[in-house]
PDBML (XML) file of the C-alpha atoms, coordinates in Angstrom:
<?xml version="1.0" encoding="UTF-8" ?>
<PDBx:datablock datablockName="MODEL"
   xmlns:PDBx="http://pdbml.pdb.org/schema/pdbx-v50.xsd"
   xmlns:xsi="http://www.w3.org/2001/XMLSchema-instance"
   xsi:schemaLocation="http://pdbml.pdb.org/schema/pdbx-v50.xsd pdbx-v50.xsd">
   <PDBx:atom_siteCategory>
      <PDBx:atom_site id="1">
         <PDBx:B_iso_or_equiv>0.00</PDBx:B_iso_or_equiv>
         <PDBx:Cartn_x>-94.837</PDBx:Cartn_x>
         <PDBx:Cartn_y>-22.990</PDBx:Cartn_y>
         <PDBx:Cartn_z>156.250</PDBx:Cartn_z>
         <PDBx:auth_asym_id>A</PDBx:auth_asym_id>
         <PDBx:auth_atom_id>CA</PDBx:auth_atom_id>
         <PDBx:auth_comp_id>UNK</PDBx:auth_comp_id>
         <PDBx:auth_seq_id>1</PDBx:auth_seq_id>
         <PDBx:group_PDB>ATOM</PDBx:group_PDB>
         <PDBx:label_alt_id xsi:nil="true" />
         <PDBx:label_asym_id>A</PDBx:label_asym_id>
         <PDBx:label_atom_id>CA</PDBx:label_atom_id>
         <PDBx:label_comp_id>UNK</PDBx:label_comp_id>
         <PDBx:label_entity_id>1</PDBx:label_entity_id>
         <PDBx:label_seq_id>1</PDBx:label_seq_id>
         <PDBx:occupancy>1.00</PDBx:occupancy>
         <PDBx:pdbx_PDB_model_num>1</PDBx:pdbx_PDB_model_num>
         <PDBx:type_symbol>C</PDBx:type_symbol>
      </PDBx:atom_site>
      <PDBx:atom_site id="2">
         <PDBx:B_iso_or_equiv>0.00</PDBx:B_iso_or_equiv>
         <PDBx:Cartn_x>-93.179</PDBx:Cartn_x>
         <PDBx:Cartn_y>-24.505</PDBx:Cartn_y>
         <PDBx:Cartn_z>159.299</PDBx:Cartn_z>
         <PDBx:auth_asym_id>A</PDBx:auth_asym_id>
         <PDBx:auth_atom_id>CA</PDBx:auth_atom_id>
         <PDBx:auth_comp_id>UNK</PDBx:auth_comp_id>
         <PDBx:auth_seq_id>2</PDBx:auth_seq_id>
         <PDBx:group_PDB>ATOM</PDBx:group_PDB>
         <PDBx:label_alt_id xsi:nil="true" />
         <PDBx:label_asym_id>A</PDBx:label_asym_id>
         <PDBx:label_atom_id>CA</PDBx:label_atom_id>
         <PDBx:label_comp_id>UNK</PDBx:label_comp_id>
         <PDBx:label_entity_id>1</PDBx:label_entity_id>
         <PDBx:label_seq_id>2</PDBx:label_seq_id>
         <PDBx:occupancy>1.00</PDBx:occupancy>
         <PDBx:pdbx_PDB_model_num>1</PDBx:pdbx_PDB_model_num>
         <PDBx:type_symbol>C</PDBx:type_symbol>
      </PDBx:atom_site>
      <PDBx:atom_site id="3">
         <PDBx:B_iso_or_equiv>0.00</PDBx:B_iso_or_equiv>
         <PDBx:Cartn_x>-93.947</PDBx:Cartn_x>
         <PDBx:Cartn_y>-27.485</PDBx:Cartn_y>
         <PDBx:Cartn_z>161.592</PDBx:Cartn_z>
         <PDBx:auth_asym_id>A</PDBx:auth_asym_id>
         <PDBx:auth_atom_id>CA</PDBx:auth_atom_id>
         <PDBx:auth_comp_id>UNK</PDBx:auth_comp_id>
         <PDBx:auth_seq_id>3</PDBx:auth_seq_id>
         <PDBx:group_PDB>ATOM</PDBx:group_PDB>
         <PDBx:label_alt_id xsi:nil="true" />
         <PDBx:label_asym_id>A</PDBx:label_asym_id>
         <PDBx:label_atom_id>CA</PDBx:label_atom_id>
         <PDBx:label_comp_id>UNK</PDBx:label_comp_id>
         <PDBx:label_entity_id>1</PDBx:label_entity_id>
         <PDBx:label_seq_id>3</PDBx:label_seq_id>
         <PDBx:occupancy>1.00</PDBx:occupancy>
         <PDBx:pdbx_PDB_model_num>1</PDBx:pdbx_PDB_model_num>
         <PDBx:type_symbol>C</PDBx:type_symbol>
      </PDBx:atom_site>
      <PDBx:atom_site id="4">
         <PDBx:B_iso_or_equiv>0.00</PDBx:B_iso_or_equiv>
         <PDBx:Cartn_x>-92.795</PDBx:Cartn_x>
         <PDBx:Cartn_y>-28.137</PDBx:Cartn_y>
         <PDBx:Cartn_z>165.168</PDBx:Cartn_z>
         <PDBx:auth_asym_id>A</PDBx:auth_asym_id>
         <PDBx:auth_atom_id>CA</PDBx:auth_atom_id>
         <PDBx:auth_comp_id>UNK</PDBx:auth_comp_id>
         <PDBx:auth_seq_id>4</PDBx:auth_seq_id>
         <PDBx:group_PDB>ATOM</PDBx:group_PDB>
         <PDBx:label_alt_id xsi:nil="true" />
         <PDBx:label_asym_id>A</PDBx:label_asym_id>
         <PDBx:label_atom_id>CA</PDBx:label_atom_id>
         <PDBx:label_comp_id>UNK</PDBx:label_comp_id>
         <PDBx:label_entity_id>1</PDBx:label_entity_id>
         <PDBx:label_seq_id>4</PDBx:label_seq_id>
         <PDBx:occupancy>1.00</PDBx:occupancy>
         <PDBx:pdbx_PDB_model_num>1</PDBx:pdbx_PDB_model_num>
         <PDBx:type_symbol>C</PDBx:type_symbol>
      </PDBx:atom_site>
      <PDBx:atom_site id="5">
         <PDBx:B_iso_or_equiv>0.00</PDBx:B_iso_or_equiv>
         <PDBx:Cartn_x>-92.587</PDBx:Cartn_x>
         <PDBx:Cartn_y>-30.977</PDBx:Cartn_y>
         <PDBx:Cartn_z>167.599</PDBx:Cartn_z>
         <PDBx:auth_asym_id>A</PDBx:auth_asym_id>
         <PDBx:auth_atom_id>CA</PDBx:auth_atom_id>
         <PDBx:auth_comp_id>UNK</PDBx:auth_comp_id>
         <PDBx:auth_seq_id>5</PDBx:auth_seq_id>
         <PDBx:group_PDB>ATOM</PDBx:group_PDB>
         <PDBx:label_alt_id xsi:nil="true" />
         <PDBx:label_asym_id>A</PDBx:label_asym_id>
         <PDBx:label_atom_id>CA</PDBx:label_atom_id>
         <PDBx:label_comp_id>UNK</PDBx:label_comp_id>
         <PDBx:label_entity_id>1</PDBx:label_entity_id>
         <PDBx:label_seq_id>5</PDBx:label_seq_id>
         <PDBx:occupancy>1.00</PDBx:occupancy>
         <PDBx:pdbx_PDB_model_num>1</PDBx:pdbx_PDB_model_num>
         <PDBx:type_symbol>C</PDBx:type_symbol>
      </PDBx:atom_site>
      <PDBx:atom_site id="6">
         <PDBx:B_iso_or_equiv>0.00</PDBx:B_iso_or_equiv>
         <PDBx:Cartn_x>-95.799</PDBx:Cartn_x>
         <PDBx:Cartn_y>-30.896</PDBx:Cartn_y>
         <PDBx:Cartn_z>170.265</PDBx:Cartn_z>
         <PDBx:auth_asym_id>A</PDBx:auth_asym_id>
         <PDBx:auth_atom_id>CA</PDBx:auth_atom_id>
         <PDBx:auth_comp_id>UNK</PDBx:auth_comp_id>
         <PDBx:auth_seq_id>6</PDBx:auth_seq_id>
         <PDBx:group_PDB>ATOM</PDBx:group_PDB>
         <PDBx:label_alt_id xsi:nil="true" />
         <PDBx:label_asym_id>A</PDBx:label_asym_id>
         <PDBx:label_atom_id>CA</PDBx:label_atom_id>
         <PDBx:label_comp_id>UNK</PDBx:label_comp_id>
         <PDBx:label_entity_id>1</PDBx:label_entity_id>
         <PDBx:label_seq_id>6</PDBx:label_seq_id>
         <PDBx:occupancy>1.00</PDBx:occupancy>
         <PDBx:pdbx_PDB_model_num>1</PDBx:pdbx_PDB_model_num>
         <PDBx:type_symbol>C</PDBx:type_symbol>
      </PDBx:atom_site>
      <PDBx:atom_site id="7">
         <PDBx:B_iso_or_equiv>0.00</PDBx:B_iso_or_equiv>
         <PDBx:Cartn_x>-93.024</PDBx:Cartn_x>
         <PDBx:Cartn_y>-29.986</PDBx:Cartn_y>
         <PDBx:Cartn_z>172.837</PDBx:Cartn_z>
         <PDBx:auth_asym_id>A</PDBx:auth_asym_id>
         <PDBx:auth_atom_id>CA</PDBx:auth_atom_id>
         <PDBx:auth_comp_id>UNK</PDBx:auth_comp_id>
         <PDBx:auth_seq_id>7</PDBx:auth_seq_id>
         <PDBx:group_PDB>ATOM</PDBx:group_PDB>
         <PDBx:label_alt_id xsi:nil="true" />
         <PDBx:label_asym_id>A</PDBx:label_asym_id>
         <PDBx:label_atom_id>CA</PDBx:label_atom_id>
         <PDBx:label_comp_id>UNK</PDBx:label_comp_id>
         <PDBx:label_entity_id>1</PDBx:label_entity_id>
         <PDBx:label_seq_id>7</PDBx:label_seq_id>
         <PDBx:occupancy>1.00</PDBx:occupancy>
         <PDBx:pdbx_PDB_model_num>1</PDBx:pdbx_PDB_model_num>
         <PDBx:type_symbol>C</PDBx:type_symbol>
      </PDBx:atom_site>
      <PDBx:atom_site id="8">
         <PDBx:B_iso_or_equiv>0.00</PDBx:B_iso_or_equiv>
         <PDBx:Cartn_x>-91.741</PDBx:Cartn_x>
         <PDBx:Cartn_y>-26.844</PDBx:Cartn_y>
         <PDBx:Cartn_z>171.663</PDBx:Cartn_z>
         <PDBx:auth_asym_id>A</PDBx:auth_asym_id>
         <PDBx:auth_atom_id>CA</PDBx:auth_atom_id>
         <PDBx:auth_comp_id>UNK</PDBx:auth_comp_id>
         <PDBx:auth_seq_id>8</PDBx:auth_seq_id>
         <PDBx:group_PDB>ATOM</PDBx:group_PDB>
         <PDBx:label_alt_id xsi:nil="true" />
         <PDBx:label_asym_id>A</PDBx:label_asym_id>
         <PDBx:label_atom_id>CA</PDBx:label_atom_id>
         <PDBx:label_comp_id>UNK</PDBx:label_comp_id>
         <PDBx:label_entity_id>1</PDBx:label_entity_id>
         <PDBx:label_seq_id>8</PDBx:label_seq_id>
         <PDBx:occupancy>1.00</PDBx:occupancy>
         <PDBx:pdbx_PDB_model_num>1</PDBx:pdbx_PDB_model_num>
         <PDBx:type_symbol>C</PDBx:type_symbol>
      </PDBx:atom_site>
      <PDBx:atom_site id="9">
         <PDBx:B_iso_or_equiv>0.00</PDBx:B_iso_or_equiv>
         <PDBx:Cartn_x>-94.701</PDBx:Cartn_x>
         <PDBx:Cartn_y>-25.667</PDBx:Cartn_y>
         <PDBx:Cartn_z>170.393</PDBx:Cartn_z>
         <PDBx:auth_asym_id>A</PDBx:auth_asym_id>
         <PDBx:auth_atom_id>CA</PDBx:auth_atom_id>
         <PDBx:auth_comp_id>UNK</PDBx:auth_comp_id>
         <PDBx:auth_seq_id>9</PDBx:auth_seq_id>
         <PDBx:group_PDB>ATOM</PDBx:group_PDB>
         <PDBx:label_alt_id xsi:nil="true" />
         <PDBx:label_asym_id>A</PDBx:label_asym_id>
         <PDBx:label_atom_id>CA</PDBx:label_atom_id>
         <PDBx:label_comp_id>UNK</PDBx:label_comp_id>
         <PDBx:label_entity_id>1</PDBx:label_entity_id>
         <PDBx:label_seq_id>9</PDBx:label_seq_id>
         <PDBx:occupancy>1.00</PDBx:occupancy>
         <PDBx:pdbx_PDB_model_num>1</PDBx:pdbx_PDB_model_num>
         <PDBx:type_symbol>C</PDBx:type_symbol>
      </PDBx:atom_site>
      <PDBx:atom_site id="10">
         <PDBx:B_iso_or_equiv>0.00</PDBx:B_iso_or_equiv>
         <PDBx:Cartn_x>-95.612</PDBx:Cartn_x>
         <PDBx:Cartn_y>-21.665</PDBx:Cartn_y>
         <PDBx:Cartn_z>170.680</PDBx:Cartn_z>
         <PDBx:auth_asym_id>A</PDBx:auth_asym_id>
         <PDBx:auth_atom_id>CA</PDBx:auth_atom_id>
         <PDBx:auth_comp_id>UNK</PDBx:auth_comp_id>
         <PDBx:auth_seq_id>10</PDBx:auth_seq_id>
         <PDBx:group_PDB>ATOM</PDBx:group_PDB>
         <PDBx:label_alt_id xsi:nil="true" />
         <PDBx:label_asym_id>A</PDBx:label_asym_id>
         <PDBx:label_atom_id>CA</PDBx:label_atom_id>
         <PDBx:label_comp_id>UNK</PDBx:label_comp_id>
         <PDBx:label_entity_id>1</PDBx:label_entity_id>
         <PDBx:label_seq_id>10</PDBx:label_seq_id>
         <PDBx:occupancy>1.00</PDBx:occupancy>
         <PDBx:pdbx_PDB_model_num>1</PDBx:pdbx_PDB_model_num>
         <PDBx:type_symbol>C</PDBx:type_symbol>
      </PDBx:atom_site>
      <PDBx:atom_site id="11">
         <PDBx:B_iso_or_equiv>0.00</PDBx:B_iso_or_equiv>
         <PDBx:Cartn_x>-92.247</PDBx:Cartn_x>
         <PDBx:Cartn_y>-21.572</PDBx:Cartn_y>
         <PDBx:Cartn_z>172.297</PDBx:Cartn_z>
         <PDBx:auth_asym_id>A</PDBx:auth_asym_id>
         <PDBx:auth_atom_id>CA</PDBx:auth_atom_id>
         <PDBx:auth_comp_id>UNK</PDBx:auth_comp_id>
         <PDBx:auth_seq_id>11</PDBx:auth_seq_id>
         <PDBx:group_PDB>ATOM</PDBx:group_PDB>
         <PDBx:label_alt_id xsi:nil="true" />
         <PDBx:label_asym_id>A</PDBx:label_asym_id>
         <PDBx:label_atom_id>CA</PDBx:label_atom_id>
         <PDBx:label_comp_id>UNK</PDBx:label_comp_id>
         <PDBx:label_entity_id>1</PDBx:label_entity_id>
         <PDBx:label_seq_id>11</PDBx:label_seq_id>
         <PDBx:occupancy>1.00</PDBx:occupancy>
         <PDBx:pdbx_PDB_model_num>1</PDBx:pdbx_PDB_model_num>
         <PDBx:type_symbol>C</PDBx:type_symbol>
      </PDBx:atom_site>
      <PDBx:atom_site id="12">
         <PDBx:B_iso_or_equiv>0.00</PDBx:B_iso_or_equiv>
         <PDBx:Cartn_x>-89.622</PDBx:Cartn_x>
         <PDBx:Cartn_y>-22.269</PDBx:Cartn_y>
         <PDBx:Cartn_z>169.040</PDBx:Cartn_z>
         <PDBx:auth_asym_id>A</PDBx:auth_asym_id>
         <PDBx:auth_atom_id>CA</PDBx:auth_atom_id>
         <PDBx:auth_comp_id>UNK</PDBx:auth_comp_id>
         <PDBx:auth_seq_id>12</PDBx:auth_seq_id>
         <PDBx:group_PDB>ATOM</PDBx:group_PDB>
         <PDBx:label_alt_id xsi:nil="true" />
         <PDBx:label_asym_id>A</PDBx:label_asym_id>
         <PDBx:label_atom_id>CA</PDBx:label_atom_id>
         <PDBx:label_comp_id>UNK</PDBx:label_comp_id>
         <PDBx:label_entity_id>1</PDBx:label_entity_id>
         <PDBx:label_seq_id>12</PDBx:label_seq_id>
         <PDBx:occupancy>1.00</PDBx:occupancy>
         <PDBx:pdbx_PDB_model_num>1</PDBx:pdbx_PDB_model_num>
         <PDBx:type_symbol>C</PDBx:type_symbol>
      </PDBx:atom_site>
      <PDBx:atom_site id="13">
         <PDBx:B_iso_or_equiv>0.00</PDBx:B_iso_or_equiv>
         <PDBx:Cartn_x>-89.166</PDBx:Cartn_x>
         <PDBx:Cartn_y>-20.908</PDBx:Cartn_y>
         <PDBx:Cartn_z>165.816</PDBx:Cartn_z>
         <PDBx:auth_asym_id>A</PDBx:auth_asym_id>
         <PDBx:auth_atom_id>CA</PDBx:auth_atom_id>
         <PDBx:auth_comp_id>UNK</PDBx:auth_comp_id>
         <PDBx:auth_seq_id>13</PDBx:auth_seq_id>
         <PDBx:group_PDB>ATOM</PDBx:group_PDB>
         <PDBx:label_alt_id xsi:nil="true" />
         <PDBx:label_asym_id>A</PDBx:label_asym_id>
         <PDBx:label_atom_id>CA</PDBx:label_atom_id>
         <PDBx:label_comp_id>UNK</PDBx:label_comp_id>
         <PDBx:label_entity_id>1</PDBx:label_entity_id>
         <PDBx:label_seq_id>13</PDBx:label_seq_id>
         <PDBx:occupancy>1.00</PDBx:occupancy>
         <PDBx:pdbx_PDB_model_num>1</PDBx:pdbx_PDB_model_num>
         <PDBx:type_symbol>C</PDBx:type_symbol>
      </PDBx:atom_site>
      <PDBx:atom_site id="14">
         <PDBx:B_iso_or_equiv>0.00</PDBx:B_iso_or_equiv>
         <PDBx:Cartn_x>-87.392</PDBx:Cartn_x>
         <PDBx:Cartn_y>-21.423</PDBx:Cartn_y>
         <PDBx:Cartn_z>162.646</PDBx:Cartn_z>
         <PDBx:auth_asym_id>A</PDBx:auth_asym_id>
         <PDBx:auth_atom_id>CA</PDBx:auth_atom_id>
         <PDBx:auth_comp_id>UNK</PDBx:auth_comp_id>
         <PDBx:auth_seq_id>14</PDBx:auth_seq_id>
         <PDBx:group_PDB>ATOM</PDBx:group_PDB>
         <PDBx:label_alt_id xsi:nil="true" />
         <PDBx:label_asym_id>A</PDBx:label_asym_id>
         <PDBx:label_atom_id>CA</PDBx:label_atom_id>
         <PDBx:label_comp_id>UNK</PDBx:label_comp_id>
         <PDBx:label_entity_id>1</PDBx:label_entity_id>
         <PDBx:label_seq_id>14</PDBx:label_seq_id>
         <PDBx:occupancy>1.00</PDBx:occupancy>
         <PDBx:pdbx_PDB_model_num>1</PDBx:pdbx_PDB_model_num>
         <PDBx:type_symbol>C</PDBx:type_symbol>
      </PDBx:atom_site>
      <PDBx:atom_site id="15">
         <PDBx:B_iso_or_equiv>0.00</PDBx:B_iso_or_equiv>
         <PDBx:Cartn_x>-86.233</PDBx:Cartn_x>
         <PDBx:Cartn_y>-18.976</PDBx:Cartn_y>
         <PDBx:Cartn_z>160.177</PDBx:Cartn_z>
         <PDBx:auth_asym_id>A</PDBx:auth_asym_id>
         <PDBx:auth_atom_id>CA</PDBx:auth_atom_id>
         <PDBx:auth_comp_id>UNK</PDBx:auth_comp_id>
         <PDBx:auth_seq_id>15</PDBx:auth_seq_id>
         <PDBx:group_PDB>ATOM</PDBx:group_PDB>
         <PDBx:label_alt_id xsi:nil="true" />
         <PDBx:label_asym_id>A</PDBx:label_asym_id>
         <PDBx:label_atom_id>CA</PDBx:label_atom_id>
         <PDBx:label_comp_id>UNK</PDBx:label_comp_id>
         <PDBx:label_entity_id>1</PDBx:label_entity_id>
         <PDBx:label_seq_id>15</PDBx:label_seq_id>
         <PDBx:occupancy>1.00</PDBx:occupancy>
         <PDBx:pdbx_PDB_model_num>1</PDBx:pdbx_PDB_model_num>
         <PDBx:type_symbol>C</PDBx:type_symbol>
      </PDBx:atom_site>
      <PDBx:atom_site id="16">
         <PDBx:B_iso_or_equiv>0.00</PDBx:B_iso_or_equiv>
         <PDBx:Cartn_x>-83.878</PDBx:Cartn_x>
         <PDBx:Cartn_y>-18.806</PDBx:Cartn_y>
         <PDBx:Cartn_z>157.103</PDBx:Cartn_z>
         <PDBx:auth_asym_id>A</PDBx:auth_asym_id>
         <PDBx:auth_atom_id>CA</PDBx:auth_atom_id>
         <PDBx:auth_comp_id>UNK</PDBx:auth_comp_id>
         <PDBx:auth_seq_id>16</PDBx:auth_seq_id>
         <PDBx:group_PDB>ATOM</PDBx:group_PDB>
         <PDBx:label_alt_id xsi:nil="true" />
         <PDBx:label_asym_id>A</PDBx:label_asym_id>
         <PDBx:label_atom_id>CA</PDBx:label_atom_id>
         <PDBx:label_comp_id>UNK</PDBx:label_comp_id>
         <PDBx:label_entity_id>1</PDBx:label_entity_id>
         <PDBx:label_seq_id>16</PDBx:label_seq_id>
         <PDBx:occupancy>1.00</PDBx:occupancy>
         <PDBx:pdbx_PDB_model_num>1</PDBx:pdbx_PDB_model_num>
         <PDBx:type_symbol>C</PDBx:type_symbol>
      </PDBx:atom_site>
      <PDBx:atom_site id="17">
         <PDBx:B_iso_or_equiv>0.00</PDBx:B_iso_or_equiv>
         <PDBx:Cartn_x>-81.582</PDBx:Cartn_x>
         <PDBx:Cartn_y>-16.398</PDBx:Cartn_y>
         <PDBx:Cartn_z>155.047</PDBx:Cartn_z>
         <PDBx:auth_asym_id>A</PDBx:auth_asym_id>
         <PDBx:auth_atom_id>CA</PDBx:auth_atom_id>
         <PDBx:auth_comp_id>UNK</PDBx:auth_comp_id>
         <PDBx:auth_seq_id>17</PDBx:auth_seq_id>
         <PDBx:group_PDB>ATOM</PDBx:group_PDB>
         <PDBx:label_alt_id xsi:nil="true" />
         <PDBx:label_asym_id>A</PDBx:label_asym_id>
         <PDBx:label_atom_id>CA</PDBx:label_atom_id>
         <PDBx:label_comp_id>UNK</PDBx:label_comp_id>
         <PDBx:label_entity_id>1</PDBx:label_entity_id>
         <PDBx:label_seq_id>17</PDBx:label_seq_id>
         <PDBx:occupancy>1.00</PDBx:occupancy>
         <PDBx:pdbx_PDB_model_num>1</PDBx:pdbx_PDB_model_num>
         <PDBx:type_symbol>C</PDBx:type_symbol>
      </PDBx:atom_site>
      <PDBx:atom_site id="18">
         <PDBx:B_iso_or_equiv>0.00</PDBx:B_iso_or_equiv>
         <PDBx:Cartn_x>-80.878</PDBx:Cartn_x>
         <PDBx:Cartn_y>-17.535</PDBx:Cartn_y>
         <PDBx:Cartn_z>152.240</PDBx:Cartn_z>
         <PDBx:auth_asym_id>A</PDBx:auth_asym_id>
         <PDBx:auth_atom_id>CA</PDBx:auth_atom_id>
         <PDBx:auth_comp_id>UNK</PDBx:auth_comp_id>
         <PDBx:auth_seq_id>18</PDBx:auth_seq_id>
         <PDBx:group_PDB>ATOM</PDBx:group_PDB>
         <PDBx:label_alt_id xsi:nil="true" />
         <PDBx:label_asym_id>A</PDBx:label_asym_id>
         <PDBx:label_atom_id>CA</PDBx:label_atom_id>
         <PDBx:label_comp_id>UNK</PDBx:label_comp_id>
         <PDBx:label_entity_id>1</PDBx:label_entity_id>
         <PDBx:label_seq_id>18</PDBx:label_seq_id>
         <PDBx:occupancy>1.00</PDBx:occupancy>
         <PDBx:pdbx_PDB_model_num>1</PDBx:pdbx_PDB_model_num>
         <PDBx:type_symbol>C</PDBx:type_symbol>
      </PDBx:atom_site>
      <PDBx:atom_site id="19">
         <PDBx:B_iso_or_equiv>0.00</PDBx:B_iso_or_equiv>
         <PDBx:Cartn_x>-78.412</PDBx:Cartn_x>
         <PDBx:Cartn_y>-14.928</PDBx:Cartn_y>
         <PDBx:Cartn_z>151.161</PDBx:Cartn_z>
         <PDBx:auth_asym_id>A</PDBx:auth_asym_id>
         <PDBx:auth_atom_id>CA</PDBx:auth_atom_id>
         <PDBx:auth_comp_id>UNK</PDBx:auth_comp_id>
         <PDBx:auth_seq_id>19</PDBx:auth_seq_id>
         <PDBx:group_PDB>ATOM</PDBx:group_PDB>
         <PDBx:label_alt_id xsi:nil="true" />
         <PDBx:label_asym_id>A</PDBx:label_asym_id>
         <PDBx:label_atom_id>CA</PDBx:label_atom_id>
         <PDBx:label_comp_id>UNK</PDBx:label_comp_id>
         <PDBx:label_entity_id>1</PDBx:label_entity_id>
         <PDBx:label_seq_id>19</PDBx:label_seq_id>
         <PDBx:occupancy>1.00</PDBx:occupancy>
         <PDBx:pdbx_PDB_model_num>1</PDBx:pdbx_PDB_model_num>
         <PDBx:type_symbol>C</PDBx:type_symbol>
      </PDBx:atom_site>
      <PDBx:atom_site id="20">
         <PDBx:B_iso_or_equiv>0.00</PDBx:B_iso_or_equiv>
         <PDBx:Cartn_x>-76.259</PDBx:Cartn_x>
         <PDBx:Cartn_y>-16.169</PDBx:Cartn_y>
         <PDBx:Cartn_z>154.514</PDBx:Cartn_z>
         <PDBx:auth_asym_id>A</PDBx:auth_asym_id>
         <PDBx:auth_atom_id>CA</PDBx:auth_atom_id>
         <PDBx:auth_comp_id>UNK</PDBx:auth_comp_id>
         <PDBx:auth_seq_id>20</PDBx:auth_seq_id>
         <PDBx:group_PDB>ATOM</PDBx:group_PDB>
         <PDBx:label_alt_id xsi:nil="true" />
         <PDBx:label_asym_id>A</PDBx:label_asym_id>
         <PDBx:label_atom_id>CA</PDBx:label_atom_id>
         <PDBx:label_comp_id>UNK</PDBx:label_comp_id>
         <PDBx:label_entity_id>1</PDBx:label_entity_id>
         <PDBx:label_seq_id>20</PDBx:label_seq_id>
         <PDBx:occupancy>1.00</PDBx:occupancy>
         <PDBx:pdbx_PDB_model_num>1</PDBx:pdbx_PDB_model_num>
         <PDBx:type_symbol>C</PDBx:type_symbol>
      </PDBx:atom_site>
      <PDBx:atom_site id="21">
         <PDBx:B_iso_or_equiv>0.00</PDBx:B_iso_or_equiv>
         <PDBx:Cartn_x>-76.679</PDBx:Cartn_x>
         <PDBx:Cartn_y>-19.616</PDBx:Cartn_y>
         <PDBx:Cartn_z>153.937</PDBx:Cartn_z>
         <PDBx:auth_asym_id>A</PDBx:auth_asym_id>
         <PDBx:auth_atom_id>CA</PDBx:auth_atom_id>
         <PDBx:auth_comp_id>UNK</PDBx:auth_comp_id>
         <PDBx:auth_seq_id>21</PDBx:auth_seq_id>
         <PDBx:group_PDB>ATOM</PDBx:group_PDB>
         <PDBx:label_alt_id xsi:nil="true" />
         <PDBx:label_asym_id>A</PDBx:label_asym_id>
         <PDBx:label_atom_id>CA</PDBx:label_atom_id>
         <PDBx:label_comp_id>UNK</PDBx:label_comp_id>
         <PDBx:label_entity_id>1</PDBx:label_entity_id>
         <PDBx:label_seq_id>21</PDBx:label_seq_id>
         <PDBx:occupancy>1.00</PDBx:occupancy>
         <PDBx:pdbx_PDB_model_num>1</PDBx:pdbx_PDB_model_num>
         <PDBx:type_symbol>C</PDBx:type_symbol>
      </PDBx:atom_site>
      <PDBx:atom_site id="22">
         <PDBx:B_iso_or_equiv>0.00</PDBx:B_iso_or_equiv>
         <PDBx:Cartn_x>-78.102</PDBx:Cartn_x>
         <PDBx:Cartn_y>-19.943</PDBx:Cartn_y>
         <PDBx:Cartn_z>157.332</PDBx:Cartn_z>
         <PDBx:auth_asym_id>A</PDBx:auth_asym_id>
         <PDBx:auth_atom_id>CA</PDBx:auth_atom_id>
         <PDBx:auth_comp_id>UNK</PDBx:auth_comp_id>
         <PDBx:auth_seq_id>22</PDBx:auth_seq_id>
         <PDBx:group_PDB>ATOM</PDBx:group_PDB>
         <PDBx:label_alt_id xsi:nil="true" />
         <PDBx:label_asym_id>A</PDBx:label_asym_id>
         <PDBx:label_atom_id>CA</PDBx:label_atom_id>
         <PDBx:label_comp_id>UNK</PDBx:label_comp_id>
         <PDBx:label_entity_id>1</PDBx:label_entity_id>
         <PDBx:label_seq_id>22</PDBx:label_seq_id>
         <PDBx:occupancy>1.00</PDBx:occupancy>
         <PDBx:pdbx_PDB_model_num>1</PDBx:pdbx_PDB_model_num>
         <PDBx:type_symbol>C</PDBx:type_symbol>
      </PDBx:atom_site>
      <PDBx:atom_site id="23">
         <PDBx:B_iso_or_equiv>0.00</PDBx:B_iso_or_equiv>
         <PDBx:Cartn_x>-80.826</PDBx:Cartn_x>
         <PDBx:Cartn_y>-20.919</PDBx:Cartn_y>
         <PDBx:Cartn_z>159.205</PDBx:Cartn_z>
         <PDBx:auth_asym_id>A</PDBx:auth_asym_id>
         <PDBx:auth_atom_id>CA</PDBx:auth_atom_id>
         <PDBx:auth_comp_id>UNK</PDBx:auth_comp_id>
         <PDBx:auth_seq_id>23</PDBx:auth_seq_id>
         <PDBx:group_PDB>ATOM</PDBx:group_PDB>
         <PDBx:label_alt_id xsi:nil="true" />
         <PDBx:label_asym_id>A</PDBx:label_asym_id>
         <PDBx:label_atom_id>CA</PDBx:label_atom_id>
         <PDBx:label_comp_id>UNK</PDBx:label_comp_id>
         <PDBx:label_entity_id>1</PDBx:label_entity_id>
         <PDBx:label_seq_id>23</PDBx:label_seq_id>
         <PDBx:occupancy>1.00</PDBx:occupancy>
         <PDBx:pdbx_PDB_model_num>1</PDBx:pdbx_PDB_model_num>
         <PDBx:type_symbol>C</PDBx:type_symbol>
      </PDBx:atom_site>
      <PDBx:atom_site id="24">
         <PDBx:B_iso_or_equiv>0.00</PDBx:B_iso_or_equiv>
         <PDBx:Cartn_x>-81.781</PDBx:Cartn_x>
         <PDBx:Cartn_y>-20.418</PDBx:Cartn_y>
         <PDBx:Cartn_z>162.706</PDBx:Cartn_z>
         <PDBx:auth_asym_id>A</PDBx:auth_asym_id>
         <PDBx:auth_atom_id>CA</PDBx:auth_atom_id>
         <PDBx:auth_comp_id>UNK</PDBx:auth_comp_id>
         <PDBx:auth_seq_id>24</PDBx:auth_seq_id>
         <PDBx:group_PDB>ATOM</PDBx:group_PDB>
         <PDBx:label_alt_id xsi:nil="true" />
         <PDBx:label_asym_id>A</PDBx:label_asym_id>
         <PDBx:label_atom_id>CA</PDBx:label_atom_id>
         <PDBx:label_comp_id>UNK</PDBx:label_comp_id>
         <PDBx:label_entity_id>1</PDBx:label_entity_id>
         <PDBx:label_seq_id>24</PDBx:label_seq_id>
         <PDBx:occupancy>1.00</PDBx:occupancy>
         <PDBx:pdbx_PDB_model_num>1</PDBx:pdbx_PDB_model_num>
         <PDBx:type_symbol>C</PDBx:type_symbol>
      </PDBx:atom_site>
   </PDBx:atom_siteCategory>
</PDBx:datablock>
């Protein structure tokens, strides 16, 4: 599950790979 700040609502996402180490 994710959470965002009111701002960037509907217009920012976050995602993960976990095999890369990474997340975007």
């Amino acid at each position: 599950s994710t959470m965002y700040a009111d701002s960037v609502k509907g217009r920012f996402t976050i995602s993960g790979d976990n095999a890369k180490n990474r997340v975007y």
